[in-house]
Protein backbone atom coordinates (compact mmCIF):
# COMPACT_ATOMS: atom_id res chain seq x y z
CA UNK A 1 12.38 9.49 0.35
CA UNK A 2 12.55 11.26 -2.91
CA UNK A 3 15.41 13.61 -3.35
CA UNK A 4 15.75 16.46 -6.49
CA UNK A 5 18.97 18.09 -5.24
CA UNK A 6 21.88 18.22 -7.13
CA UNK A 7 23.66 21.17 -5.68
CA UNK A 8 23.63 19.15 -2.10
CA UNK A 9 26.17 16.74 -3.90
CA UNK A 10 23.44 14.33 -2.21
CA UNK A 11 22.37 12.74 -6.00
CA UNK A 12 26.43 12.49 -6.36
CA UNK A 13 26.61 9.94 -3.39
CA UNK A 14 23.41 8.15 -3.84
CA UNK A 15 23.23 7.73 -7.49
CA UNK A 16 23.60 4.42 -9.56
CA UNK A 17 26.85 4.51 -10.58
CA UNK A 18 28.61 1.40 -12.30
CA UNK A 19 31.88 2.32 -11.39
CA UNK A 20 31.23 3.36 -8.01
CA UNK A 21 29.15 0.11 -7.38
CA UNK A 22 32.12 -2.07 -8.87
CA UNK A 23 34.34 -0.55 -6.40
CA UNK A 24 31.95 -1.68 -3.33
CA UNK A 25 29.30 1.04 -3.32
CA UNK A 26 26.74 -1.39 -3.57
CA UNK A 27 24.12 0.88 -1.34
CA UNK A 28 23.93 2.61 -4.93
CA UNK A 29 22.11 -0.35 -6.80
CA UNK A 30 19.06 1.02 -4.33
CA UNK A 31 19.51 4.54 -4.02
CA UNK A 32 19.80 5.55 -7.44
CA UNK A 33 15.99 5.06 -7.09
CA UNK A 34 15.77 7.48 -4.58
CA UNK A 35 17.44 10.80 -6.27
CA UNK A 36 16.17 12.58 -9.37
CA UNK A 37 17.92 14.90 -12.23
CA UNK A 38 16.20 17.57 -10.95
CA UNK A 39 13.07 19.08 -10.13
CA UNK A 40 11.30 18.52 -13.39
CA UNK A 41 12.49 14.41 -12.84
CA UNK A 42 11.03 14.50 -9.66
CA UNK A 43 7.52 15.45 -10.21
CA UNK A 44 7.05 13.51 -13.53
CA UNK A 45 8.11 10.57 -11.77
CA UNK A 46 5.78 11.53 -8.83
CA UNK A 47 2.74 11.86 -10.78
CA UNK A 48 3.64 8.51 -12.60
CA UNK A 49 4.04 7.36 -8.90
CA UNK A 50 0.44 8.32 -7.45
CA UNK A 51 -1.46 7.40 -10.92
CA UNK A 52 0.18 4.00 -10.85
CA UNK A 53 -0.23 3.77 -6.78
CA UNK A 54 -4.41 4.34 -7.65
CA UNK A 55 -4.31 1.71 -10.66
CA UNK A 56 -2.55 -0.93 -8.32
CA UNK A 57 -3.51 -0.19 -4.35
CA UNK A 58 -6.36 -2.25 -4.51
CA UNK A 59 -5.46 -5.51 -6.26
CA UNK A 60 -1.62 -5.36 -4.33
CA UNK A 61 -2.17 -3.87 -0.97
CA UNK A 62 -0.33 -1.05 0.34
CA UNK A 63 1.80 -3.22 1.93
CA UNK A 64 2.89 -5.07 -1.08
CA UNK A 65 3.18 -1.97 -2.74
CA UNK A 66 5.68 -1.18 -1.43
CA UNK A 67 7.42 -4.47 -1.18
CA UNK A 68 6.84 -4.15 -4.97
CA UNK A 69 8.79 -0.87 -4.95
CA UNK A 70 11.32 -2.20 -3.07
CA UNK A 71 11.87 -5.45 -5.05
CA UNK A 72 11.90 -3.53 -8.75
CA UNK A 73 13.93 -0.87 -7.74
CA UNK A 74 16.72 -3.58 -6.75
CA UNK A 75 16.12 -5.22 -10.01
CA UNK A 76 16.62 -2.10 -11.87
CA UNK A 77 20.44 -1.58 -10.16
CA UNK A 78 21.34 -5.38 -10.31
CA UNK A 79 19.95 -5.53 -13.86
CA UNK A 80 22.03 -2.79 -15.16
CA UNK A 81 24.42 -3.58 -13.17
CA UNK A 82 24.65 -7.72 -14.45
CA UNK A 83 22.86 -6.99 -17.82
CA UNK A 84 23.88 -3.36 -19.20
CA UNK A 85 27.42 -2.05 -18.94
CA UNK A 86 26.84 0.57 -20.97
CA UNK A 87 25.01 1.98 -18.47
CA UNK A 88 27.07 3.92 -16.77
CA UNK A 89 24.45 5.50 -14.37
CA UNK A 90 21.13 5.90 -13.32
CA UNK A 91 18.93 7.83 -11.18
CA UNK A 92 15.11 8.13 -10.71
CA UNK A 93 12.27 5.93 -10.12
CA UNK A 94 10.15 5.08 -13.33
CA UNK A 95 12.35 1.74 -13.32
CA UNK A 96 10.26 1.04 -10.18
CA UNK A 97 7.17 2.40 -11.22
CA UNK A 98 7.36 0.53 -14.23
CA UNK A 99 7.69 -2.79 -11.97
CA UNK A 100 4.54 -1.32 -9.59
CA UNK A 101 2.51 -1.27 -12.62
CA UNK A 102 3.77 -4.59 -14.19
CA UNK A 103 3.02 -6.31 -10.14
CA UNK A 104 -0.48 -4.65 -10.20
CA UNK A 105 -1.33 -5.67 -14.13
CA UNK A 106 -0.82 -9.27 -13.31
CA UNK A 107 -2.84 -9.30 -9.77
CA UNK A 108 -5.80 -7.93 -11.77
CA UNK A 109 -5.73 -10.41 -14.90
CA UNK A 110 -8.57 -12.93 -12.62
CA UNK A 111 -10.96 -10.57 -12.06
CA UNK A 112 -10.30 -7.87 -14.80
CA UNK A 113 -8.48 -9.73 -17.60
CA UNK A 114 -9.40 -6.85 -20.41
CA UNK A 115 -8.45 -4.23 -18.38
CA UNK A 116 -5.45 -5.79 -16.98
CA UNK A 117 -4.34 -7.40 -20.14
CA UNK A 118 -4.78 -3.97 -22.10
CA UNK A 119 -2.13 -2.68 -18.93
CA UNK A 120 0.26 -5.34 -20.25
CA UNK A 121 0.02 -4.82 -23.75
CA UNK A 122 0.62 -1.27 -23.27
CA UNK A 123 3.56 -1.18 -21.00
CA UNK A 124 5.09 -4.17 -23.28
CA UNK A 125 4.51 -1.82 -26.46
CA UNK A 126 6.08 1.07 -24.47
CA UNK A 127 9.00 -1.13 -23.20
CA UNK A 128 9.25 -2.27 -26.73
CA UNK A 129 9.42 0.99 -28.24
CA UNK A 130 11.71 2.61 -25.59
CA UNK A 131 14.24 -0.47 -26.13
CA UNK A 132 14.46 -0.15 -30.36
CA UNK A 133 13.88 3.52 -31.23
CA UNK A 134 14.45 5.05 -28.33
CA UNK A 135 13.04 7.76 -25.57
CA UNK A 136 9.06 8.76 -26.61
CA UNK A 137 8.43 11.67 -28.36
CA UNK A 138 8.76 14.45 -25.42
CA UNK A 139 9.60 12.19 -23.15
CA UNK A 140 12.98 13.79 -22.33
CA UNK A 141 11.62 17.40 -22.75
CA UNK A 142 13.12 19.09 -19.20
CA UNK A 143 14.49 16.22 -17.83
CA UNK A 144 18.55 17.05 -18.10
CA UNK A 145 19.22 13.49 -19.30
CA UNK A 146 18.48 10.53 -21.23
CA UNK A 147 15.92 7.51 -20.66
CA UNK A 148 17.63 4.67 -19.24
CA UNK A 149 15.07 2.26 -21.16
CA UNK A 150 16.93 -0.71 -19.71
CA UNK A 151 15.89 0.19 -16.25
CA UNK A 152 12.57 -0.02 -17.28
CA UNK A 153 12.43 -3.35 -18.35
CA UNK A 154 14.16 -4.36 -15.30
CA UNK A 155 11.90 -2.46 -13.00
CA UNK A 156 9.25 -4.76 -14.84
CA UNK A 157 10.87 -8.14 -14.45
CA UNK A 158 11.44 -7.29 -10.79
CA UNK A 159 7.71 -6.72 -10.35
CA UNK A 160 6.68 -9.89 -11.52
CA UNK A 161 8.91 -11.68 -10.28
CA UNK A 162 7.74 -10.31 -6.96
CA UNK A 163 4.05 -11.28 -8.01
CA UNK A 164 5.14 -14.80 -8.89
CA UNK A 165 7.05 -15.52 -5.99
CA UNK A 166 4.83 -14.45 -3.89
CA UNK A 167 2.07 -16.95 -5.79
CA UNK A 168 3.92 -19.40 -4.94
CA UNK A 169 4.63 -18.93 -1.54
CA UNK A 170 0.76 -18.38 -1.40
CA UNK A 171 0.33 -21.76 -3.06
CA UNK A 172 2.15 -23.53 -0.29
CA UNK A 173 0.12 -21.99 2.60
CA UNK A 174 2.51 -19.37 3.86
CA UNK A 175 0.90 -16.16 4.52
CA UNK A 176 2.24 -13.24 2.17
CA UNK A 177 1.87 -9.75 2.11
């Protein structure tokens, strides 16, 4: 599901390219999701991947997990591709995993509002950050490219928007998952 290999020419084909996508590659606003930078990418966004999976299983579901997944890493190409032409391209999946966490921070706010709101604050001070100053401190250390912050905050409007439409189609008596 999760590729790190760039000498395949595999990350050439799948990644989100702007260009590419304008030109009818539209399979790339998903897969640049699925390839990585390399090796080091791959595993940083791994662990990221199982932490956040362990914060969120439990209020989501594994199913909507990974309708979650799905949903933010969609957001993240369409949102570059509608909202950032700079961006040239992208590859990787914290834009996701920042839309997994976002999806599980608002399912906990009823029964854990402190903990859940302290999720929110943090990824919003992150996502803040990221967006005026920049990558964190390290946070590029061994990754063999820059921080597409924009993907992020994509990733995290897709998320909720997932949670919220699937409140809604939970408020008019339609089983969701």
């Amino acid at each position: 599901m999760l590729v790190a290999l760039p000498a395949a020419g595999l990350r050439q084909v799948l990644e989100y390219r702007r260009a590419a996508v304008l030109q009818g590659q539209v399979w790339r606003l998903v897969t640049g999701n699925l390839v990585h930078l390399g090796w080091v990418h791959l595993v940083r966004d791994l662990a990221g991947l199982f932490l956040i999976w362990a914060l969120t299983v439990d209020s989501l579901g594994e199913q909507a997990c990974l309708w979650v997944r799905c949903a933010s890493g969609l957001a993240v190409g369409a949102g570059l591709l509608l909202f950032s032409p700079a961006s040239a391209w992208y590859v990787g999946i914290s834009g996701a995993l920042f839309g997994l966490f976002c999806a599980g921070a608002l399912c906990q706010l009823r029964q854990r509002p402190l903990f859940a709101g302290a999720m929110l604050l943090g990824m919003a001070a992150i996502l803040a950050w990221t967006l005026y100053a920049g990558a964190l401190p390290g946070e590029t250390a061994g990754l063999g490219g820059a921080v597409v912050a924009q993907a992020h905050l994509y990733g995290a409007l897709g998320g909720a928007g997932f949670i919220s439409a699937r409140a809604v189609v939970r408020a008019q008596g339609v089983p969701a998952g």
